[in-house]
N, C-alpha and C. Protein backbone atom coordinates (compact mmCIF):
# COMPACT_ATOMS: atom_id res chain seq x y z
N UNK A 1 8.46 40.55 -3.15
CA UNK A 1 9.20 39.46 -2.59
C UNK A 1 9.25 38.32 -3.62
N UNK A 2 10.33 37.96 -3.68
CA UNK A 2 11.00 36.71 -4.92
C UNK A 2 10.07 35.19 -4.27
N UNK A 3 9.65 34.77 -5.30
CA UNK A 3 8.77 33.40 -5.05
C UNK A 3 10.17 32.75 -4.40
N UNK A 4 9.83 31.54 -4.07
CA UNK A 4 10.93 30.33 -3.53
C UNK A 4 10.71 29.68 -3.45
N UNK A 5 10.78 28.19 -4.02
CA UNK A 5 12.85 28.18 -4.90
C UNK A 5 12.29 28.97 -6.27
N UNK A 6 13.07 30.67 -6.58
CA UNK A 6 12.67 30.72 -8.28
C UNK A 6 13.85 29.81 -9.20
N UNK A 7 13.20 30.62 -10.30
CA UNK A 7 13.79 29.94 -11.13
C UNK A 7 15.30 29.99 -11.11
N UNK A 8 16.01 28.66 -11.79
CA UNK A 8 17.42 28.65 -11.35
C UNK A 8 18.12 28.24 -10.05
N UNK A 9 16.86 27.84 -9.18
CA UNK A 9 17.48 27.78 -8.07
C UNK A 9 17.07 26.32 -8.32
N UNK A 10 18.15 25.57 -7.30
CA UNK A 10 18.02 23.84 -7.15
C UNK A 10 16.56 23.86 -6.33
N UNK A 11 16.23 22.61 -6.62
CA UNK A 11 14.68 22.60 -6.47
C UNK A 11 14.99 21.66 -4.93
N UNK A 12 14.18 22.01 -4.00
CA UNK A 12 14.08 20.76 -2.60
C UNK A 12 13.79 19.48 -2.78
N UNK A 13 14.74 18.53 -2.45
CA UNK A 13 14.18 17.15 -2.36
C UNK A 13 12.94 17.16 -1.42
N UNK A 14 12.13 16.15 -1.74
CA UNK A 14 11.02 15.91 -1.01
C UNK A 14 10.10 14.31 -1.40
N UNK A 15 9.68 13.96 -0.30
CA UNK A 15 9.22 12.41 -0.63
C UNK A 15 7.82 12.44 -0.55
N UNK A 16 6.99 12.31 -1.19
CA UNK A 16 5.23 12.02 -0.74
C UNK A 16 5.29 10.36 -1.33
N UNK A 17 3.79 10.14 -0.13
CA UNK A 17 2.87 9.10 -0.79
C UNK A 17 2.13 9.58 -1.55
N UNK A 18 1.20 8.67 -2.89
CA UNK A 18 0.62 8.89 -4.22
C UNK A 18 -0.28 7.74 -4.36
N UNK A 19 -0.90 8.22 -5.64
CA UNK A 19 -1.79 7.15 -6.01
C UNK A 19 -0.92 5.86 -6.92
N UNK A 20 0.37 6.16 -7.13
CA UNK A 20 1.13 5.20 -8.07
C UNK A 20 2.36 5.08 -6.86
N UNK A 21 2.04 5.33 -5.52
CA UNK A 21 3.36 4.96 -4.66
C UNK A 21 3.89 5.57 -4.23
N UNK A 22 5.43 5.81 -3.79
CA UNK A 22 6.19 6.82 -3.09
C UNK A 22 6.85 7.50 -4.18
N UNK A 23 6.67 8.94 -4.04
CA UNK A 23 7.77 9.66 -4.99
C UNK A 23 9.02 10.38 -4.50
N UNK A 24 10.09 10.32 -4.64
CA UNK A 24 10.68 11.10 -4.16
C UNK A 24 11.61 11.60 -5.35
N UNK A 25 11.89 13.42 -5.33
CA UNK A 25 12.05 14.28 -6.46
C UNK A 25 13.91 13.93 -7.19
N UNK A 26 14.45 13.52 -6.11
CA UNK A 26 15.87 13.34 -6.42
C UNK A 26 15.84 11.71 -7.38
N UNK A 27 14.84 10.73 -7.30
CA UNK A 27 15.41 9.89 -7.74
C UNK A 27 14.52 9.96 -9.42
N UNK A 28 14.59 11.45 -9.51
CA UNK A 28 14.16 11.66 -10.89
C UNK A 28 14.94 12.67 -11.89
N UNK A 29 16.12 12.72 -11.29
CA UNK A 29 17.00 13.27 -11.59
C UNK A 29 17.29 12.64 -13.02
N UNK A 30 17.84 14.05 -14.05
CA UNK A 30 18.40 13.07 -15.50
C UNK A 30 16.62 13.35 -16.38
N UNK A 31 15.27 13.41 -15.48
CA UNK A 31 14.55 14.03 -16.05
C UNK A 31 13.64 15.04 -16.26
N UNK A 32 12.75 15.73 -16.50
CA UNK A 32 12.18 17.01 -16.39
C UNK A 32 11.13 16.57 -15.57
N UNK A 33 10.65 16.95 -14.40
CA UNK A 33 9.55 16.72 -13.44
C UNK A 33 8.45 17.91 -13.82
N UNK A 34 7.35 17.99 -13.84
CA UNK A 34 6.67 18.81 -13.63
C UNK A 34 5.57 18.62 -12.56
N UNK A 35 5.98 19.49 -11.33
CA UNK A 35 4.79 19.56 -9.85
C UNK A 35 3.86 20.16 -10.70
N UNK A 36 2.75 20.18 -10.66
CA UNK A 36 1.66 20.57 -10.43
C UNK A 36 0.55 20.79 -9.37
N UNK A 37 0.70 21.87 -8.45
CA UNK A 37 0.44 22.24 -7.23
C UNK A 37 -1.01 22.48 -7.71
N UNK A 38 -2.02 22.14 -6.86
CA UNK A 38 -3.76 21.94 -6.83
C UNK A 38 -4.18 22.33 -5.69
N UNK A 39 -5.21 23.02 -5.61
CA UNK A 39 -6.08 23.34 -4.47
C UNK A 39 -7.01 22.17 -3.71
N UNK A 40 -7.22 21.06 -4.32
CA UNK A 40 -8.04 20.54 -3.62
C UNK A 40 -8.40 19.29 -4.65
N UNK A 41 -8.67 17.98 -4.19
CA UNK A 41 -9.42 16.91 -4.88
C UNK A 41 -11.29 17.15 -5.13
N UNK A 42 -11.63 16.97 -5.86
CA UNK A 42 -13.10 16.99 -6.26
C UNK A 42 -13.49 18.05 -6.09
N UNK A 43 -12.59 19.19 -6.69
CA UNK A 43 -13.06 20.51 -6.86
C UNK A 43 -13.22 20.59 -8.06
N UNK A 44 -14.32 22.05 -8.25
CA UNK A 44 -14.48 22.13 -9.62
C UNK A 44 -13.07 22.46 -10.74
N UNK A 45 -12.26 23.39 -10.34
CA UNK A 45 -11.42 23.61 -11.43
C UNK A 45 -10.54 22.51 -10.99
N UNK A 46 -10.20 22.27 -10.31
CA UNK A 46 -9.17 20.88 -10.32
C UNK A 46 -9.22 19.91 -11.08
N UNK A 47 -10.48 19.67 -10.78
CA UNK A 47 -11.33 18.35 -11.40
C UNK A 47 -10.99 18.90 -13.14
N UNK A 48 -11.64 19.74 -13.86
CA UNK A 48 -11.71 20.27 -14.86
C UNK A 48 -10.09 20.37 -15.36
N UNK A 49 -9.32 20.59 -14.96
CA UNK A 49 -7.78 20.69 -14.91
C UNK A 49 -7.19 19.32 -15.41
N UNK A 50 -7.35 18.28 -14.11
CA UNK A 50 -6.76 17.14 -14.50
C UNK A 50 -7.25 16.06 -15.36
N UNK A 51 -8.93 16.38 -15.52
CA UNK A 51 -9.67 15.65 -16.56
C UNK A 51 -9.48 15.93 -17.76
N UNK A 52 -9.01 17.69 -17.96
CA UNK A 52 -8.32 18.16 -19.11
C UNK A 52 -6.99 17.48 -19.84
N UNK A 53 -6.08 17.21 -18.71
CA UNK A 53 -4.90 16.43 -18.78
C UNK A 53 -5.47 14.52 -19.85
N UNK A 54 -6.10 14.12 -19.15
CA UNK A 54 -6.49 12.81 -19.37
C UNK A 54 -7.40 12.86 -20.45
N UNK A 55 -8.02 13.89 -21.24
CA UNK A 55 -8.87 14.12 -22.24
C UNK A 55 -7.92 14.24 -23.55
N UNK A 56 -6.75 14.80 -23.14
CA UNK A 56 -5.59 15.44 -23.93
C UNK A 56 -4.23 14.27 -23.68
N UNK A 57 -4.90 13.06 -23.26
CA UNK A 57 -3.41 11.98 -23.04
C UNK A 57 -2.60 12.38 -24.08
N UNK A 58 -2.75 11.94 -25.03
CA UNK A 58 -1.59 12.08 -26.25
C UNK A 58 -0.71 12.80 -26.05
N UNK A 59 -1.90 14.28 -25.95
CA UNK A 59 -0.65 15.38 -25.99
C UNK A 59 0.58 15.20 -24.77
N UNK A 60 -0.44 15.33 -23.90
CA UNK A 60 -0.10 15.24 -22.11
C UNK A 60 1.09 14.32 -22.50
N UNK A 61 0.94 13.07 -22.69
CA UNK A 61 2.29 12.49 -22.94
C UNK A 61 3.17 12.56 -23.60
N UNK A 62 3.06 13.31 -24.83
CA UNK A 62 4.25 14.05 -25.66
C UNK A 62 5.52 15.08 -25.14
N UNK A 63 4.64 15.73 -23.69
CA UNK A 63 5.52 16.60 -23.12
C UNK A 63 6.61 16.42 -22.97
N UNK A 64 6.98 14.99 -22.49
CA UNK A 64 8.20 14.41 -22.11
C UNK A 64 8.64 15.04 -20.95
N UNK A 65 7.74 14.75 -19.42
CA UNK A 65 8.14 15.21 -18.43
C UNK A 65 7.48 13.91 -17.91
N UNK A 66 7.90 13.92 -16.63
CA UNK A 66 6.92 13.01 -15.16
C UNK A 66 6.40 14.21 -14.41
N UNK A 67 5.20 14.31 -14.93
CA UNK A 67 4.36 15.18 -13.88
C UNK A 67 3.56 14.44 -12.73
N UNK A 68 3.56 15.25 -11.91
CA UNK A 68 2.69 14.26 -10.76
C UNK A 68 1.63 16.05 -10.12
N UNK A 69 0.79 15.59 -9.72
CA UNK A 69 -0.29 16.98 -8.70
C UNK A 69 0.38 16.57 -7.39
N UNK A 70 -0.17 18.04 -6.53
CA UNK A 70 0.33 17.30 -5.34
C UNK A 70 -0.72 18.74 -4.40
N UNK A 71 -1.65 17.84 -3.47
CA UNK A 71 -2.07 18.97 -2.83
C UNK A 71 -2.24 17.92 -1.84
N UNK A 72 -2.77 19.17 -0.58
CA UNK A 72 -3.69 18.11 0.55
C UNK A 72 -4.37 16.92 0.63
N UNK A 73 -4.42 16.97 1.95
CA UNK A 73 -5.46 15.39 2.05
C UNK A 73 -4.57 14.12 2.13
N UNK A 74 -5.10 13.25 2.26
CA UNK A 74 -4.50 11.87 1.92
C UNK A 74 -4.57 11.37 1.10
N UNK A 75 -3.69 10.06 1.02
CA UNK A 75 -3.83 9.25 0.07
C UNK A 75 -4.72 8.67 -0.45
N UNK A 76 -5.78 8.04 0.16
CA UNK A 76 -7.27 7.74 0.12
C UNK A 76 -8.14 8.90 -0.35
N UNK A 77 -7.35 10.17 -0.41
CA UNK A 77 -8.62 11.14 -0.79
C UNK A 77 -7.71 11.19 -2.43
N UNK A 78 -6.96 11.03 -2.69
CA UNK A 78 -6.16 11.23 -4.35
C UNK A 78 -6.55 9.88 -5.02
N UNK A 79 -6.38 8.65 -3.81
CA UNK A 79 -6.88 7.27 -5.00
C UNK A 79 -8.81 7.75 -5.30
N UNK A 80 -9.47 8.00 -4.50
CA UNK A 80 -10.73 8.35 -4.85
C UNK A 80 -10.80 9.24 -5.74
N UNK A 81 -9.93 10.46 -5.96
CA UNK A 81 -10.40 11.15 -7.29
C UNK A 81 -9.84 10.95 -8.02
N UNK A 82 -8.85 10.13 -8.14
CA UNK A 82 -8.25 9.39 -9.60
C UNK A 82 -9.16 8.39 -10.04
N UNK A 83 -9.51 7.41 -9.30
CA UNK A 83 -10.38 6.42 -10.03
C UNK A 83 -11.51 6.58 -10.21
N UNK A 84 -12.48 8.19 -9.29
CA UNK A 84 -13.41 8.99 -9.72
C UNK A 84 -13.42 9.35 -10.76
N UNK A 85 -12.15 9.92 -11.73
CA UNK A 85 -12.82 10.54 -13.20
C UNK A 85 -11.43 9.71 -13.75
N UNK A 86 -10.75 8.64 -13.28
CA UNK A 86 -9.61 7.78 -14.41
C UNK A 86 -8.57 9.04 -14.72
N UNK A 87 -8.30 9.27 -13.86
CA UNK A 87 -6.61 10.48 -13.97
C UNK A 87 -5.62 9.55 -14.53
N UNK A 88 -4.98 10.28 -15.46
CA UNK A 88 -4.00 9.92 -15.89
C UNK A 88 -2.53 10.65 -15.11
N UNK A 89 -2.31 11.04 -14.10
CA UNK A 89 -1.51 11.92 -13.34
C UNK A 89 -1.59 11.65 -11.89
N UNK A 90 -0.26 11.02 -11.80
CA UNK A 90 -0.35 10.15 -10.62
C UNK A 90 -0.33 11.78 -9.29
N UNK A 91 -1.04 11.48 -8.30
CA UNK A 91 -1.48 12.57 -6.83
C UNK A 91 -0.66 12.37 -5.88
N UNK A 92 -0.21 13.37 -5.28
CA UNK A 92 0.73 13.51 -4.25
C UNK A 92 0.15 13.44 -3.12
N UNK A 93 -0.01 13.00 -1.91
CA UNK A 93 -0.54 13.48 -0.62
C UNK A 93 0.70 14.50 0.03
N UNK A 94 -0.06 15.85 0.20
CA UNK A 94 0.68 16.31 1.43
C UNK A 94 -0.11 17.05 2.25
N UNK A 95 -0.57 16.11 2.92
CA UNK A 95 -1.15 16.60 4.39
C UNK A 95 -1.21 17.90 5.16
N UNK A 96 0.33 17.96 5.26
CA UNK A 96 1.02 19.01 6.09
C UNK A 96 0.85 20.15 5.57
N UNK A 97 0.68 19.91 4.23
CA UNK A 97 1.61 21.16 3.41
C UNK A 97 2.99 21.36 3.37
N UNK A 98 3.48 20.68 3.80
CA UNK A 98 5.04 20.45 4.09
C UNK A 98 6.24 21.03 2.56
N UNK A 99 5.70 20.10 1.76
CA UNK A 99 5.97 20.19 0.41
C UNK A 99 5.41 21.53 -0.22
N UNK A 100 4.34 22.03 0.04
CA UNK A 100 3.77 22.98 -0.86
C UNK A 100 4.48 24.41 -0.11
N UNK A 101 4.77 24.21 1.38
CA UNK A 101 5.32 25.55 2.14
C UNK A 101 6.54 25.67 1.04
N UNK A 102 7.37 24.16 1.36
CA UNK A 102 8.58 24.57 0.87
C UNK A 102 9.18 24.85 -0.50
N UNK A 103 7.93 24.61 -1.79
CA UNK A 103 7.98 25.22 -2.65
C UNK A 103 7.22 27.02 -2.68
N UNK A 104 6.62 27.28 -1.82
CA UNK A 104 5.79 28.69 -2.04
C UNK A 104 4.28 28.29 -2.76
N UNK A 105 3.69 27.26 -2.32
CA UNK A 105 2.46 27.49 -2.81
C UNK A 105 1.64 27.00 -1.84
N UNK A 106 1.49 27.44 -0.48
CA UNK A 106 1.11 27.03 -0.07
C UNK A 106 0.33 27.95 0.72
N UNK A 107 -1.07 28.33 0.92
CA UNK A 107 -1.62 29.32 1.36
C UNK A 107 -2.26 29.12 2.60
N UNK A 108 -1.52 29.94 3.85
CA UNK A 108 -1.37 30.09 4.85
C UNK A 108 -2.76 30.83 5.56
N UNK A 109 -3.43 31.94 4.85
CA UNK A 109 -4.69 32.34 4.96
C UNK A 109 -5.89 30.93 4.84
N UNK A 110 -5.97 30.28 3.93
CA UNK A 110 -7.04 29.57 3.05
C UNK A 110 -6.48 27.73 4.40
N UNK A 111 -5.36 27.57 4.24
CA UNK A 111 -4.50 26.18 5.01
C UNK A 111 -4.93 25.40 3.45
N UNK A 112 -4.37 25.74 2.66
CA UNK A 112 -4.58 24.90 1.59
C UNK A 112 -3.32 24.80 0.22
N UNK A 113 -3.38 24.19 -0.75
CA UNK A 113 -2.32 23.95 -1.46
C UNK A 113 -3.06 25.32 -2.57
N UNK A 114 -2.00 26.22 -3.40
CA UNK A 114 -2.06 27.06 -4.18
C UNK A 114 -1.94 26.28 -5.15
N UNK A 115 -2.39 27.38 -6.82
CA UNK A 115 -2.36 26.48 -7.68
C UNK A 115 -0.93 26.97 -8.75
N UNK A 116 -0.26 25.98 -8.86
CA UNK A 116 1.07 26.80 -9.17
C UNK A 116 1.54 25.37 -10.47
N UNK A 117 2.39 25.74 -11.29
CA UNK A 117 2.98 24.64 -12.33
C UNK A 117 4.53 24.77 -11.75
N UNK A 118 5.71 24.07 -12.05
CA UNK A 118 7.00 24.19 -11.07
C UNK A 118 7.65 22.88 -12.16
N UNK A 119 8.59 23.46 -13.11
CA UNK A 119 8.99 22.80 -13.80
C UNK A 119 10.49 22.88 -13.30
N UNK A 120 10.73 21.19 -13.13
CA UNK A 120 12.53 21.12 -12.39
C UNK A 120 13.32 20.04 -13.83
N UNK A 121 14.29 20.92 -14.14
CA UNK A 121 15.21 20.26 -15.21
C UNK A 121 15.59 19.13 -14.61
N UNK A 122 16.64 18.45 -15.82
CA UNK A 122 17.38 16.52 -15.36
C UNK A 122 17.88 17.28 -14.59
N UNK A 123 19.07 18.52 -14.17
CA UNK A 123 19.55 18.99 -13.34
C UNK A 123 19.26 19.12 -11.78
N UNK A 124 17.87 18.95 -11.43
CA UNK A 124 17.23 18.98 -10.27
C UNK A 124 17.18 20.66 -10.02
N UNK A 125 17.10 21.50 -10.74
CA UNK A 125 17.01 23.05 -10.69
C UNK A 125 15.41 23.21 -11.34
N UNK A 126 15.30 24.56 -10.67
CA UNK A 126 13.69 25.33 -11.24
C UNK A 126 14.14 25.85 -12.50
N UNK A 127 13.10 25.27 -13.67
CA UNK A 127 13.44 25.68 -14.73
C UNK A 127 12.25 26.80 -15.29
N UNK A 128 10.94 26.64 -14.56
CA UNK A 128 9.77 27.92 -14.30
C UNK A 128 8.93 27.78 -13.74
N UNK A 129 8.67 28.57 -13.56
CA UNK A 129 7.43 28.49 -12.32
C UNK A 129 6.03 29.69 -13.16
N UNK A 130 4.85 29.14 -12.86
CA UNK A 130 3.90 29.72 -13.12
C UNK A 130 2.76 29.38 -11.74
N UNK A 131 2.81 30.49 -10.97
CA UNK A 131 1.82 31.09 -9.88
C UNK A 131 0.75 31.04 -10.47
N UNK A 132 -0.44 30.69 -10.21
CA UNK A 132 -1.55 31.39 -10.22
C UNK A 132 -2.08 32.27 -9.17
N UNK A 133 -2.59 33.36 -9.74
CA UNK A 133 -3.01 34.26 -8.65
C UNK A 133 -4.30 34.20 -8.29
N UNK A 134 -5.25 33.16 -8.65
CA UNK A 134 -6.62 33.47 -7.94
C UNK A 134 -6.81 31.59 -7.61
N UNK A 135 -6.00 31.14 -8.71
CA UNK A 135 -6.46 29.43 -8.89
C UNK A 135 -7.57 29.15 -9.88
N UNK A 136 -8.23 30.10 -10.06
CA UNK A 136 -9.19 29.93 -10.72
C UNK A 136 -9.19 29.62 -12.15
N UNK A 137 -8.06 29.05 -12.72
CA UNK A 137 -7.70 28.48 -14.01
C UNK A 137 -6.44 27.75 -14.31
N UNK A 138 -5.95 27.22 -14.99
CA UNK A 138 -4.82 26.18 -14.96
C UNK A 138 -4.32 26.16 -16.23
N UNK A 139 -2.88 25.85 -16.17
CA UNK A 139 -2.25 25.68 -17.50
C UNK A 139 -2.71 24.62 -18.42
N UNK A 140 -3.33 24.94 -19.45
CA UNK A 140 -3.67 23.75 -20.25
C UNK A 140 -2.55 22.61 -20.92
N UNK A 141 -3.02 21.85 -21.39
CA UNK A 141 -1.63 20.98 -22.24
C UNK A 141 -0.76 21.87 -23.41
N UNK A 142 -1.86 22.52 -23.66
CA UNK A 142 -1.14 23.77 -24.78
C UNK A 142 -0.85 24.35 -23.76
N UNK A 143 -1.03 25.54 -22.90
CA UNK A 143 0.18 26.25 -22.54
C UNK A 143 1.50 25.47 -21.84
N UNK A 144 1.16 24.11 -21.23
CA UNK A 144 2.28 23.27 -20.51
C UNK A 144 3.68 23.51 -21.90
N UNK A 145 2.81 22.95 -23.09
CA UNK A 145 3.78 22.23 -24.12
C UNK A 145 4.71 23.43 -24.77
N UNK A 146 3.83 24.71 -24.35
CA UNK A 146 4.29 26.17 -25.36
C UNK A 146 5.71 26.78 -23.77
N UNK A 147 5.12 26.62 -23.23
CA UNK A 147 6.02 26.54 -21.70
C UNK A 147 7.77 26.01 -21.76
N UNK A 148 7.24 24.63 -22.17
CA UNK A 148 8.47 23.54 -22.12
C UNK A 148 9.10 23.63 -23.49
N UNK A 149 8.52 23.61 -23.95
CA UNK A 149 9.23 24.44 -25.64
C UNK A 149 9.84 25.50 -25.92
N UNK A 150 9.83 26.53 -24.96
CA UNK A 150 10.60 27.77 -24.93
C UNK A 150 11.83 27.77 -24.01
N UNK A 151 11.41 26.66 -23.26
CA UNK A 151 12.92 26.53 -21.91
C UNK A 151 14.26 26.03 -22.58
N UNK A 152 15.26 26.71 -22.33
CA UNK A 152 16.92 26.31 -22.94
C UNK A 152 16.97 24.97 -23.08
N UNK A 153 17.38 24.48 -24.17
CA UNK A 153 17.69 22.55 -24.18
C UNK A 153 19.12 22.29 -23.30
């Protein structure tokens, strides 16, 4: 069965609260977004993931995307683990899972956010998607940058 939205397909508008405010995906149109779907705040590989991100600013910001995470919980649980280890990657709250159903990462066994990367062109289309199948590891800034470097200009 085909992930959803794959690649090529227009990506769903969607609005969360964050640790930097309200996001919503359409008024980022014109640039490359990268979701970064997470299992959980103050978990071990999470934690290790996005501290990776903020260890690697430079690079992380060379990408030339607006990435944001986005898993469960609230808002109060994303400002606590941002200013817990100083994230440089502003956190999505979605509660519901609302957002994570309607991209496909959202695990219905576990009631929790999957760990998935979901890169949407200026176009507002899926430009790739990388599933993880256990969660148990994450795209580093090198594979993000080797990722976004191979996608059509």
């Amino acid at each position: 069965m085909a992930k959803h939205p794959a690649v090529g397909d227009e990506a769903p508008d969607f609005e969360l609260e964050g640790t930097n405010g309200t996001f919503k995906l359409s008024e980022h149109r014109g640039e490359k977004v990268l979701l970064l779907f997470y299992p959980g705040d103050e978990t071990t590989v999470c934690t290790k993931q996005f501290c990776s991100y903020r260890d690697n600013s430079e690079a992380f910001g060379a990408l030339g995307v607006t990435a944001v995470g986005i898993s469960g919980k609230d808002v109060s649980s994303k400002q606590d683990f941002a200013e817990h280890h100083d994230l440089n990657v502003p956190l999505l709250a979605d509660p519901d899972l609302a957002v994570a159903t309607l991209y496909d990462a959202a695990s219905n066994r576990l009631n929790m956010t999957k760990r998935a990367a979901i890169v949407i062109d200026e176009q507002g289309r899926v430009a790739h998607r990388h599933d993880h199948a256990l969660g148990l590891d994450f795209q580093t800034v090198a594979d993000l940058k080797k990722t976004l470097d191979e996608l059509p200009a």
